[in-house]
N, C-alpha and C. Protein backbone atom coordinates (compact mmCIF):
# COMPACT_ATOMS: atom_id res chain seq x y z
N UNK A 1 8.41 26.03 3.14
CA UNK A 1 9.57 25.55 3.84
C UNK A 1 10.53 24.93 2.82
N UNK A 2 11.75 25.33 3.28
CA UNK A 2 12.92 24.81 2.06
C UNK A 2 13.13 23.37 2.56
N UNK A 3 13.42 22.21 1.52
CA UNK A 3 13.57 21.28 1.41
C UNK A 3 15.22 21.21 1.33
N UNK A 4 15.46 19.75 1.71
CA UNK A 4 17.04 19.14 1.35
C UNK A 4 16.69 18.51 0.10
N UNK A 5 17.06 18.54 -1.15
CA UNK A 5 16.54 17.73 -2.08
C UNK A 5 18.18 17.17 -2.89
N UNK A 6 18.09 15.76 -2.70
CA UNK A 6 19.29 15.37 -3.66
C UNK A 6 19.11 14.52 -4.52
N UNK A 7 19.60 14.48 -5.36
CA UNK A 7 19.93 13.15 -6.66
C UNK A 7 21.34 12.55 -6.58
N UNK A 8 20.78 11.70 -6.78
CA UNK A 8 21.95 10.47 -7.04
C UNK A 8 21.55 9.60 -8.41
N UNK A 9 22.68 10.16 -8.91
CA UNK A 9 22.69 9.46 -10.50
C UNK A 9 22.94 8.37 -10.93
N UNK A 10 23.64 7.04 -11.51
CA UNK A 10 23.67 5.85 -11.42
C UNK A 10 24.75 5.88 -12.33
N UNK A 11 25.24 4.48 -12.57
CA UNK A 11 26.10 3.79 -13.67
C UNK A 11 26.68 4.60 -14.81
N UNK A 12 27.41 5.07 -14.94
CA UNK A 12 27.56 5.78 -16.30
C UNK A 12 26.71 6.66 -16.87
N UNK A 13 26.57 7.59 -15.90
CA UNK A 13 25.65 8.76 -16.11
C UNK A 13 26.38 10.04 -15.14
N UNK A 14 26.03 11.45 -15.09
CA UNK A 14 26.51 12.23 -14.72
C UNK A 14 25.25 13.88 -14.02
N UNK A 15 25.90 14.44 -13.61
CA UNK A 15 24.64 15.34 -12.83
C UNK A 15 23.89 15.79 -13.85
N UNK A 16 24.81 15.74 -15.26
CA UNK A 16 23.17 16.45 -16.52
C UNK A 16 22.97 15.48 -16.88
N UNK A 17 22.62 14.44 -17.01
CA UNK A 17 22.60 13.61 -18.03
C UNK A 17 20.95 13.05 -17.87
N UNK A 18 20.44 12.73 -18.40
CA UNK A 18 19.04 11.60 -18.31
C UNK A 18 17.94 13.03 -18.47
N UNK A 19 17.26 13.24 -17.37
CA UNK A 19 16.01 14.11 -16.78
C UNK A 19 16.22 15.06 -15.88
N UNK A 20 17.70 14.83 -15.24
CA UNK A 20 18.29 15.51 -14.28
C UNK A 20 18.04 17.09 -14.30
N UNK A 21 18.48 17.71 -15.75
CA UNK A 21 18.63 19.13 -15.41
C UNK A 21 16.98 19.28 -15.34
N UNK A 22 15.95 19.09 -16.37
CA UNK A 22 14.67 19.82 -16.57
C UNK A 22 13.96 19.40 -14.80
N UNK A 23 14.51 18.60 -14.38
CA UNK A 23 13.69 18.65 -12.70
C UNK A 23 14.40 19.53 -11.72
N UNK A 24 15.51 19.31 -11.80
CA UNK A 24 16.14 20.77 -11.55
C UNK A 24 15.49 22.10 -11.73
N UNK A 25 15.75 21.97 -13.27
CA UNK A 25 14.76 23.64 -13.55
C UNK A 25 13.09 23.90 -12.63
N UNK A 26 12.68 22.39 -13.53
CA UNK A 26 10.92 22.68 -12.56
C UNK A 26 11.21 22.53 -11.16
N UNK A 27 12.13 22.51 -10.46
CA UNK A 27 11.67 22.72 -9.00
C UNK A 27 12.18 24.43 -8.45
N UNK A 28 13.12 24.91 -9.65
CA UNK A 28 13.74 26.22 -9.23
C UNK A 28 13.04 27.25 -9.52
N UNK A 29 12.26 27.22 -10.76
CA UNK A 29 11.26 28.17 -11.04
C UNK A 29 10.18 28.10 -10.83
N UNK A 30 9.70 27.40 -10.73
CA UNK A 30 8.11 26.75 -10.31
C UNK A 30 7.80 26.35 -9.14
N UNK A 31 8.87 25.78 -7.81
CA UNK A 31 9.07 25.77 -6.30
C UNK A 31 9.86 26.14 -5.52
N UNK A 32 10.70 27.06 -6.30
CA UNK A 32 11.62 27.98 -5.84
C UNK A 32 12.72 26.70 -4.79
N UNK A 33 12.59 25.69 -5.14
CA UNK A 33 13.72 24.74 -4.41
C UNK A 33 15.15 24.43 -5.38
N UNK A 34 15.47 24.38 -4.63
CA UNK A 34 17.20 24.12 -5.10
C UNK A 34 17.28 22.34 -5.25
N UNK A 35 17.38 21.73 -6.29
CA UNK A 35 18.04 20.25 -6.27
C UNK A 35 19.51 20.10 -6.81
N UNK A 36 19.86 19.07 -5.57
CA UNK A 36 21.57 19.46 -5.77
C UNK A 36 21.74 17.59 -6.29
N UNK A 37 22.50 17.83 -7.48
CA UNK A 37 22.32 16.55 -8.62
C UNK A 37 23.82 15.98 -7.94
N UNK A 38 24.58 14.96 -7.46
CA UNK A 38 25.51 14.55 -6.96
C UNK A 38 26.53 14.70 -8.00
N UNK A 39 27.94 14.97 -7.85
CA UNK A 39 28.38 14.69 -8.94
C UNK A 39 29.15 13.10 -8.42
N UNK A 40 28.93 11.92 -8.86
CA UNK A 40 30.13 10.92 -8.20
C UNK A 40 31.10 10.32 -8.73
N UNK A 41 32.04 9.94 -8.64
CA UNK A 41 33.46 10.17 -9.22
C UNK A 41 33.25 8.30 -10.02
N UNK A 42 34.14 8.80 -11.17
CA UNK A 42 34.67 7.85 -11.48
C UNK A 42 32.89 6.51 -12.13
N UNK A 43 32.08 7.34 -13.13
CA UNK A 43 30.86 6.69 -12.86
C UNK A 43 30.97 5.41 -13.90
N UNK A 44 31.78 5.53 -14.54
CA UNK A 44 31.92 4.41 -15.37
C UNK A 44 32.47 3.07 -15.10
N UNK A 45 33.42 3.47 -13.66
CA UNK A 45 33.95 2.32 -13.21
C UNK A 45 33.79 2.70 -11.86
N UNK A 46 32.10 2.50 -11.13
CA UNK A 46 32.06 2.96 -9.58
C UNK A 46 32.77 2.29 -8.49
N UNK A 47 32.61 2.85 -7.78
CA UNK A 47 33.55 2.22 -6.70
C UNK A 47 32.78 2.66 -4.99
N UNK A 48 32.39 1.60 -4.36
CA UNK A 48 31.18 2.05 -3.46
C UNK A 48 32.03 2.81 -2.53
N UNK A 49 33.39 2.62 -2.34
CA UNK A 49 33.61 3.22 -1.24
C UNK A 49 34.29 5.35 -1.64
N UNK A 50 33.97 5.42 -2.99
CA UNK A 50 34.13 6.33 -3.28
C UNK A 50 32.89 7.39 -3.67
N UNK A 51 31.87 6.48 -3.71
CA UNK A 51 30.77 7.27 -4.21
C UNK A 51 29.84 7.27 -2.26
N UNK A 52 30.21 6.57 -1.44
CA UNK A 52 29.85 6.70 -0.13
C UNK A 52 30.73 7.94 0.30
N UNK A 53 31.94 8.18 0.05
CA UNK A 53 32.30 9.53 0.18
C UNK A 53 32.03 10.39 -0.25
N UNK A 54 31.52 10.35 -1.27
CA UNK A 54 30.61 11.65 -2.47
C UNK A 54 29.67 11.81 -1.40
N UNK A 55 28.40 10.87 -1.21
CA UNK A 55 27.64 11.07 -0.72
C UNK A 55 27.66 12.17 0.87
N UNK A 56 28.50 11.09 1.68
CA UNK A 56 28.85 11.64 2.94
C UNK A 56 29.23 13.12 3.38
N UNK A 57 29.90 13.55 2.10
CA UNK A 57 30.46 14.89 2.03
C UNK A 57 29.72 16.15 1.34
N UNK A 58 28.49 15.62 0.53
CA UNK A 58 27.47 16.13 0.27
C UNK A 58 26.27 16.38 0.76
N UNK A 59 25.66 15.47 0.76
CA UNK A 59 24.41 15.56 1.68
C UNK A 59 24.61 15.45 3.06
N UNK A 60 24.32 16.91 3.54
CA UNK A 60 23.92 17.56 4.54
C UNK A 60 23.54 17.97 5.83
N UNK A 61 22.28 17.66 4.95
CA UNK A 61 20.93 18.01 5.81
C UNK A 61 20.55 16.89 6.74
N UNK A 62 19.60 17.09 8.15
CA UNK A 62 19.49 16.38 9.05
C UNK A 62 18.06 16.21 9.23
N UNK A 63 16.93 17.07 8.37
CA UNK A 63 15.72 16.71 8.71
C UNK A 63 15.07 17.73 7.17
N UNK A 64 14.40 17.70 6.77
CA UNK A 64 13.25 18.08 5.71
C UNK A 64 14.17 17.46 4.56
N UNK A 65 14.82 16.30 4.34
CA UNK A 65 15.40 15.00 3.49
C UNK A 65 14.28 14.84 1.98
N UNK A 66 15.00 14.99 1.25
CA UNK A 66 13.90 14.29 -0.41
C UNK A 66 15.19 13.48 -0.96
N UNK A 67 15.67 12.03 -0.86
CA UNK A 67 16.28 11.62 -1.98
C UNK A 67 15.74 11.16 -2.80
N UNK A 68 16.47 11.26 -4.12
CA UNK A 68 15.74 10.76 -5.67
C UNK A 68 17.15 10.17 -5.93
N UNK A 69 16.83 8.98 -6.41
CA UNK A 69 17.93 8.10 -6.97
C UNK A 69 17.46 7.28 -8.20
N UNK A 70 18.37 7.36 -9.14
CA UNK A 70 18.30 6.47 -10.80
C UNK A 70 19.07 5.30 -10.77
N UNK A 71 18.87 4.20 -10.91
CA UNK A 71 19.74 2.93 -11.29
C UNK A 71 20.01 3.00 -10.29
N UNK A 72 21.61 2.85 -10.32
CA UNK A 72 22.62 2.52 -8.94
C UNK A 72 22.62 3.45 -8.07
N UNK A 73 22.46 4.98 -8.72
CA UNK A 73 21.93 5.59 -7.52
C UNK A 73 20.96 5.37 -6.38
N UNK A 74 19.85 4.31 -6.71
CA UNK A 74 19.15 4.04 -5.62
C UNK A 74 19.98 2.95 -4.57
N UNK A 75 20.37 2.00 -5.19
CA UNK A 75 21.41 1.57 -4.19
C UNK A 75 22.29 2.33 -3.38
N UNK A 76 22.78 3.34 -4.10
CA UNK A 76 23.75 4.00 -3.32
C UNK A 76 23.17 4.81 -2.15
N UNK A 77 21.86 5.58 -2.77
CA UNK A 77 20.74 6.32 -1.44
C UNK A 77 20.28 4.98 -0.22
N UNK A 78 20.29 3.66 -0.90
CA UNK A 78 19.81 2.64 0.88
C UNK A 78 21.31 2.94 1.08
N UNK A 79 22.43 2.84 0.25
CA UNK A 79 23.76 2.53 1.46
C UNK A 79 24.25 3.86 2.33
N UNK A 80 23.93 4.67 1.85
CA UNK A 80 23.96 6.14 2.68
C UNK A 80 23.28 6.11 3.55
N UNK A 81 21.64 5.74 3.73
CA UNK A 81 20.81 6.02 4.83
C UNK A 81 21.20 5.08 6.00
N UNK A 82 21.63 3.71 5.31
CA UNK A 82 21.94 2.55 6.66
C UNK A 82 23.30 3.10 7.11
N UNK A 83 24.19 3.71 6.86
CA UNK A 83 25.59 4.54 7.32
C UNK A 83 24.99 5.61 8.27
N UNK A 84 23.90 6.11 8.18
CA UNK A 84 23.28 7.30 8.48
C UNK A 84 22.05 6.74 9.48
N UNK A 85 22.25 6.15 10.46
CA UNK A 85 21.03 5.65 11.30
C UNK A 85 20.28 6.82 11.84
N UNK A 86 21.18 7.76 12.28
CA UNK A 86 20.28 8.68 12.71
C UNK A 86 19.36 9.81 11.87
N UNK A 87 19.59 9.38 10.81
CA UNK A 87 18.53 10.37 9.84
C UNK A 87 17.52 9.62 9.37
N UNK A 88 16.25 10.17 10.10
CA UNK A 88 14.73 9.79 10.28
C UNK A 88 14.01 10.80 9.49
N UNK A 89 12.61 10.20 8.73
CA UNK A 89 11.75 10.71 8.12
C UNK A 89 12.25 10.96 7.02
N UNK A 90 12.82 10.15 5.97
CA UNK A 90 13.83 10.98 4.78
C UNK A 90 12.45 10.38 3.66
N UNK A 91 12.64 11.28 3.37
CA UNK A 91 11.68 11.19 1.83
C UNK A 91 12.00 10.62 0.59
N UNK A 92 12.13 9.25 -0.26
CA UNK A 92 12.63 9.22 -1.03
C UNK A 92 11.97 8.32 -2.26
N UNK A 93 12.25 9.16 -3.64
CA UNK A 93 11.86 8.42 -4.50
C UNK A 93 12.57 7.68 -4.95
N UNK A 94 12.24 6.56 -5.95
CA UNK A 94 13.56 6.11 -6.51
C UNK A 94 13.48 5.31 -7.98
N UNK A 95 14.22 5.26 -8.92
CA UNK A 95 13.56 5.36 -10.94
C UNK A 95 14.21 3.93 -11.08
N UNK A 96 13.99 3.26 -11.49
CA UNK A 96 14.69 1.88 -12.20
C UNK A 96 15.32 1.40 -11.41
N UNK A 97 15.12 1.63 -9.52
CA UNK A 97 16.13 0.88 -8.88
C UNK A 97 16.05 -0.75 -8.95
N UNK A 98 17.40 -1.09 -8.17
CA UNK A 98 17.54 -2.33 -7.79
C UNK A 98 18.12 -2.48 -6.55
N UNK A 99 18.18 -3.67 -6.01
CA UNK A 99 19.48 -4.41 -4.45
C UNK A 99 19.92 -5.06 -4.87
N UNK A 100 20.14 -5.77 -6.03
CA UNK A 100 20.44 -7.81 -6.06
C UNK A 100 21.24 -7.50 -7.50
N UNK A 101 21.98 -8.45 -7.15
CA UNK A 101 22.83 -8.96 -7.98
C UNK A 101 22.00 -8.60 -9.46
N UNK A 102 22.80 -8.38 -10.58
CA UNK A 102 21.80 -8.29 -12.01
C UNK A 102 22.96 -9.03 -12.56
N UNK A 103 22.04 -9.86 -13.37
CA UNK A 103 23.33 -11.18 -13.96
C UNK A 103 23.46 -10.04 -15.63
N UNK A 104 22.86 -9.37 -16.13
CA UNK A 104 23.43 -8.12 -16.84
C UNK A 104 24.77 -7.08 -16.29
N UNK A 105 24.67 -7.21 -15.31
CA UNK A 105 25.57 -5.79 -14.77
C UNK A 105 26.73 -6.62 -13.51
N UNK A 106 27.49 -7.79 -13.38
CA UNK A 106 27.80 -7.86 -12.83
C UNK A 106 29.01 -7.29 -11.98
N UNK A 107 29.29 -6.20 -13.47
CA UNK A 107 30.55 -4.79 -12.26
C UNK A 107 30.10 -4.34 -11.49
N UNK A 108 28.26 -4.30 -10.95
CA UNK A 108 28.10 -3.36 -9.92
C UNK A 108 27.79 -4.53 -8.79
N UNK A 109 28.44 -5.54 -8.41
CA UNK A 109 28.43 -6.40 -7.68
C UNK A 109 29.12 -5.91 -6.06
N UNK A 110 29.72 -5.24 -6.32
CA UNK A 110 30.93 -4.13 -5.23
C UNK A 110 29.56 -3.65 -4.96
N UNK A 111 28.72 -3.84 -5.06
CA UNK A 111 27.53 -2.17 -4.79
C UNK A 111 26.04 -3.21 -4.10
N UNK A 112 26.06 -4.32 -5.03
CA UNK A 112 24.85 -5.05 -4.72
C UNK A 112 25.23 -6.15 -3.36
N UNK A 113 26.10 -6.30 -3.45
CA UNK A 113 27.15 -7.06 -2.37
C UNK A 113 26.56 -6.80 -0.65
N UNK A 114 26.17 -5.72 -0.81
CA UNK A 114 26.49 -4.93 0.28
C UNK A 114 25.20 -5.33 1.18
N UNK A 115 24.97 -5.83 2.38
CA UNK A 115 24.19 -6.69 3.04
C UNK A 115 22.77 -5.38 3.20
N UNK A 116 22.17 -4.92 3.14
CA UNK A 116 20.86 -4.05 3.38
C UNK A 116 20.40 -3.84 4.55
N UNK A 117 19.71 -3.54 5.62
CA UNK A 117 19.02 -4.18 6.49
C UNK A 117 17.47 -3.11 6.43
N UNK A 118 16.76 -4.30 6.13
CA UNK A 118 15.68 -3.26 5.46
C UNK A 118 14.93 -2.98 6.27
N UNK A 119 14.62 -3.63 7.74
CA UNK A 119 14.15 -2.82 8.82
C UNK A 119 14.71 -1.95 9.63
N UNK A 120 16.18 -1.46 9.01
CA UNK A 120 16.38 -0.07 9.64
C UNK A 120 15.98 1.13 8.46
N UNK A 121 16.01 0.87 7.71
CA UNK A 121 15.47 1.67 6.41
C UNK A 121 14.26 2.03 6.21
N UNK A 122 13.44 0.88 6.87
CA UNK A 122 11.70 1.34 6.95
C UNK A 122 11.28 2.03 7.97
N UNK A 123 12.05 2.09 9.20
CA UNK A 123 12.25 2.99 9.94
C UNK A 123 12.45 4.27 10.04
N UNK A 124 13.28 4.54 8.86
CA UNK A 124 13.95 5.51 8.68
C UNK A 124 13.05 6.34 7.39
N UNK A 125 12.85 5.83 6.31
CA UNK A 125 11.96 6.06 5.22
C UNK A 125 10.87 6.45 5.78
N UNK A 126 9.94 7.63 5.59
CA UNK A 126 9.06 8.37 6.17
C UNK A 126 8.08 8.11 4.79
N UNK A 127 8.31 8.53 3.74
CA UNK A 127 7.46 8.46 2.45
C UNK A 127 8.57 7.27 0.80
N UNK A 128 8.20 6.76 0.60
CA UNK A 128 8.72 5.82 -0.18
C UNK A 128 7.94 5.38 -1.48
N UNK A 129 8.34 5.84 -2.90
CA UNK A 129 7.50 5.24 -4.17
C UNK A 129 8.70 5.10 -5.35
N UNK A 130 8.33 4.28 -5.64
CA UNK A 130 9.66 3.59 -6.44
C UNK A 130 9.12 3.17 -7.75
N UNK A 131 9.33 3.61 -9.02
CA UNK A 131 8.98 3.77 -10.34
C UNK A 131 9.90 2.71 -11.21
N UNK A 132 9.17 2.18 -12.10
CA UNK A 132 9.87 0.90 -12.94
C UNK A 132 8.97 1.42 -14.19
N UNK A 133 9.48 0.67 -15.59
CA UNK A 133 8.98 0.73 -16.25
C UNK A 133 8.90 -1.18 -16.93
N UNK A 134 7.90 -1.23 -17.65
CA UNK A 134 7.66 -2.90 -18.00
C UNK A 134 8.80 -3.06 -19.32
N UNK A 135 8.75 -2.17 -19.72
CA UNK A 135 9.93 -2.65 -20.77
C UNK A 135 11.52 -2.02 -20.75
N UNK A 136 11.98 -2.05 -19.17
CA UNK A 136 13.27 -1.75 -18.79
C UNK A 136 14.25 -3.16 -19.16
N UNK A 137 14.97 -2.53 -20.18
CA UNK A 137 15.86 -3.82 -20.89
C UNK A 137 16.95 -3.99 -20.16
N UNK A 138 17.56 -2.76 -18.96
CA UNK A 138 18.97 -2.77 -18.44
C UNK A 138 18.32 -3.50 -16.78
N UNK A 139 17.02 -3.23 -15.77
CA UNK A 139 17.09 -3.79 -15.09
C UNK A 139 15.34 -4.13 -15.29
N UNK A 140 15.58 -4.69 -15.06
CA UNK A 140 14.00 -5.75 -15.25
C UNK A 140 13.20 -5.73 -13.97
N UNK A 141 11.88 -5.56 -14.44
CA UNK A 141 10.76 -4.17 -13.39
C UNK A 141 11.19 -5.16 -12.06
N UNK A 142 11.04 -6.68 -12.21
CA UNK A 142 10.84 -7.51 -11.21
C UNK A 142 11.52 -6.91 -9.77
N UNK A 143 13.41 -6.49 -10.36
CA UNK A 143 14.07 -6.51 -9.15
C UNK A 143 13.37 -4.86 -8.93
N UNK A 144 12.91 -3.92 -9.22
CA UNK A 144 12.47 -3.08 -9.10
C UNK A 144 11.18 -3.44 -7.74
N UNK A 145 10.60 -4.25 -8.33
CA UNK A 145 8.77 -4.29 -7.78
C UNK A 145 9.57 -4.98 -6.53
N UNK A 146 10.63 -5.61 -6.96
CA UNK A 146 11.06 -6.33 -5.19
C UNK A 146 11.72 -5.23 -4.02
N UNK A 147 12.67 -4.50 -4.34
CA UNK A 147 13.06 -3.47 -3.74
C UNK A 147 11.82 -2.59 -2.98
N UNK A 148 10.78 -2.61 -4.05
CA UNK A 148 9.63 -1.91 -3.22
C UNK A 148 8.96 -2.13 -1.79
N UNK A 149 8.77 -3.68 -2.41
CA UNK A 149 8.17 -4.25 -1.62
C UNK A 149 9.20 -4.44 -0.12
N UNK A 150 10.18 -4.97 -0.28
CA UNK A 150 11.33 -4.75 0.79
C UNK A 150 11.08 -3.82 1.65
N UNK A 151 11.17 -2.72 1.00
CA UNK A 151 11.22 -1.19 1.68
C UNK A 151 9.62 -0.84 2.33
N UNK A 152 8.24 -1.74 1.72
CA UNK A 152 7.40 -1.31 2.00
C UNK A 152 6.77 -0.16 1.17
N UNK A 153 7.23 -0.03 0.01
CA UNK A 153 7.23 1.52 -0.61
C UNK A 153 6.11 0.76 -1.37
N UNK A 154 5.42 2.69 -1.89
CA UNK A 154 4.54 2.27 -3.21
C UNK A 154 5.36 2.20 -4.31
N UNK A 155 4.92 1.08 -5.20
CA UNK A 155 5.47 0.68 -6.66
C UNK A 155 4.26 1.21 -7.61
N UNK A 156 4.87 2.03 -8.59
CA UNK A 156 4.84 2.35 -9.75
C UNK A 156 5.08 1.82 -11.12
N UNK A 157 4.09 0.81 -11.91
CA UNK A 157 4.79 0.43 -12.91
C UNK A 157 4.52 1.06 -14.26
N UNK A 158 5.24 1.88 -15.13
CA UNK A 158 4.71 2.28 -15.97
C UNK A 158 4.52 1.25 -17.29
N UNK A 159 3.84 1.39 -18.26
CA UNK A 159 3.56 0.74 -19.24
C UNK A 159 5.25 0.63 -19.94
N UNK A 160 5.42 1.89 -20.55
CA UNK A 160 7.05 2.79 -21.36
C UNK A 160 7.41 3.23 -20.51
N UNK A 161 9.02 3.27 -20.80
CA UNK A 161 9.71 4.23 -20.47
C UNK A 161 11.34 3.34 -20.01
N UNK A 162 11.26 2.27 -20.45
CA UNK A 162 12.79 1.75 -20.66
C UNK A 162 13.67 1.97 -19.45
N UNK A 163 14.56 2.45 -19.43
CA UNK A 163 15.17 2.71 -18.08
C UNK A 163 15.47 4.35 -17.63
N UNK A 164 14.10 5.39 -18.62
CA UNK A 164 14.32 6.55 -18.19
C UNK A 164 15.96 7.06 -18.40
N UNK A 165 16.15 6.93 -19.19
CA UNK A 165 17.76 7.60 -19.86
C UNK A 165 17.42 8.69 -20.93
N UNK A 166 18.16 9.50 -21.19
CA UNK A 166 18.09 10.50 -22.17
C UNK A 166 18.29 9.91 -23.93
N UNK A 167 19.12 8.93 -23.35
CA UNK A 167 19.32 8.02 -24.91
C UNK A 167 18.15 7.08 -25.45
N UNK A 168 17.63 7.00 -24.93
CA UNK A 168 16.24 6.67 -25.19
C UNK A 168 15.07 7.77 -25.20
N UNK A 169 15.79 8.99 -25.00
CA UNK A 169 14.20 9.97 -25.63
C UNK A 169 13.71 10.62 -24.48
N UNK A 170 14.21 10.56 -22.91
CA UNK A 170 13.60 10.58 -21.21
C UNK A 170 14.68 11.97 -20.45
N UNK A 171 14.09 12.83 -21.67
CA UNK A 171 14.83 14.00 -20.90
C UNK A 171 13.93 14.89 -19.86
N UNK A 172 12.76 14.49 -19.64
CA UNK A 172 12.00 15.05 -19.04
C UNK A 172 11.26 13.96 -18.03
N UNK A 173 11.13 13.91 -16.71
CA UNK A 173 10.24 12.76 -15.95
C UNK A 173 9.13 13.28 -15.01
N UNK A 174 8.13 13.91 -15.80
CA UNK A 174 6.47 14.58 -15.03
C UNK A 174 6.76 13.47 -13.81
N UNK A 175 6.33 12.09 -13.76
CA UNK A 175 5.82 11.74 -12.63
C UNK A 175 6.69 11.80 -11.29
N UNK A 176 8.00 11.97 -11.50
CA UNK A 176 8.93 12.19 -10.51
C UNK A 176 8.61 13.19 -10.31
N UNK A 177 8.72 14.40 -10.74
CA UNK A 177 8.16 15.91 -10.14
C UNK A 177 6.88 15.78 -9.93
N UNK A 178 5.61 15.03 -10.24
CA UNK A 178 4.60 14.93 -9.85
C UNK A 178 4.65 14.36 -8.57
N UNK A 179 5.70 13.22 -8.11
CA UNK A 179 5.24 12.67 -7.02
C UNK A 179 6.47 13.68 -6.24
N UNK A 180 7.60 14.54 -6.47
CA UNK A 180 8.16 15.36 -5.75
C UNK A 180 7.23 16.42 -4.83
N UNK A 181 6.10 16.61 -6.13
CA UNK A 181 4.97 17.98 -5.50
C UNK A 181 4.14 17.33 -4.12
N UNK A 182 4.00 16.34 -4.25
CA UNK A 182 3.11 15.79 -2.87
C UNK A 182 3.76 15.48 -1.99
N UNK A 183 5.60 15.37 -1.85
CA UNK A 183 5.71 15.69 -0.87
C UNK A 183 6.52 17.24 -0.46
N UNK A 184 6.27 18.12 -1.19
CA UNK A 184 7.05 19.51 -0.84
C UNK A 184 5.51 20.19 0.00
């Protein structure tokens, strides 16, 4: 059965950039699924009410749902789904996310601002595992392991792996396609 599968990319990053294309590839040749990488405007200086239109006008689909979100992309996948009450059972992973304020990043405050309500989301979230790494220097595992817990999701902490960027060496991410395969 064909899947909806999307990415949402984060902060100053773009649909190739990080791990993006090689999970792409392994899901096209190896699961014959299509992943459609967001492109969202303007990533260097986001703007929630522009990347909620990216979203809105992209994704789709109304039922067999996989989101995968990096950095701010995972914020941006809870602010899509709570816009989106009626889309149930959505599948989603999510890499270095956060919700809260990061006293590092306070331009994405327009984004963290944004009130959550995490019992319509657990509702809605059918399968949920959310990946951190211990030596992420841009968001620190903590707000990661909290988002999890919020959501109810399984947390993942890896030993390495920084914030999973390509500039750090993370052009490839096995356990995201590993945990993609258990739910296709």
């Amino acid at each position: 059965m064909t899947k909806h599968i999307y990415l949402v990319h984060g902060y100053q990053s773009s649909p190739h950039a990080n791990w993006f294309d090689w999970l792409k590839t392994q899901l096209k040749f190896k699961n014959q699924q299509q992943l459609n990488v967001l492109h969202l405007p303007t990533p260097n200086h986001p703007n929630p009410g522009a990347w909620d239109h990216a979203c809105h006008t992209t994704i789709t689909a109304n039922s067999d749902l996989i989101l995968i979100g990096h950095s701010l992309g995972c914020m941006q996948i809870l602010r899509f789904l709570q816009q989106h009450p009626d889309l149930k059972q959505v599948n989603v992973i999510l890499v270095a996310g956060f919700s809260e304020h990061l006293t590092t990043l306070p331009e994405l405050d327009a984004f963290t601002n944004y009130q959550l309500n995490f019992q319509q989301l657990k509702q809605q979230i059918s399968h949920l595992t959310v990946f951190a790494a211990k030596n992420d220097a841009i968001v620190n595992f903590e707000y990661t392991a909290k988002l999890a817990h919020n959501l109810n999701g399984s947390f993942v902490l890896l030993p390495t792996g920084h914030h999973f960027m390509g500039s750090e060496g993370y052009v490839k991410l096995p356990v995201v396609y590993n945990e993609l395969l258990k739910i296709l």
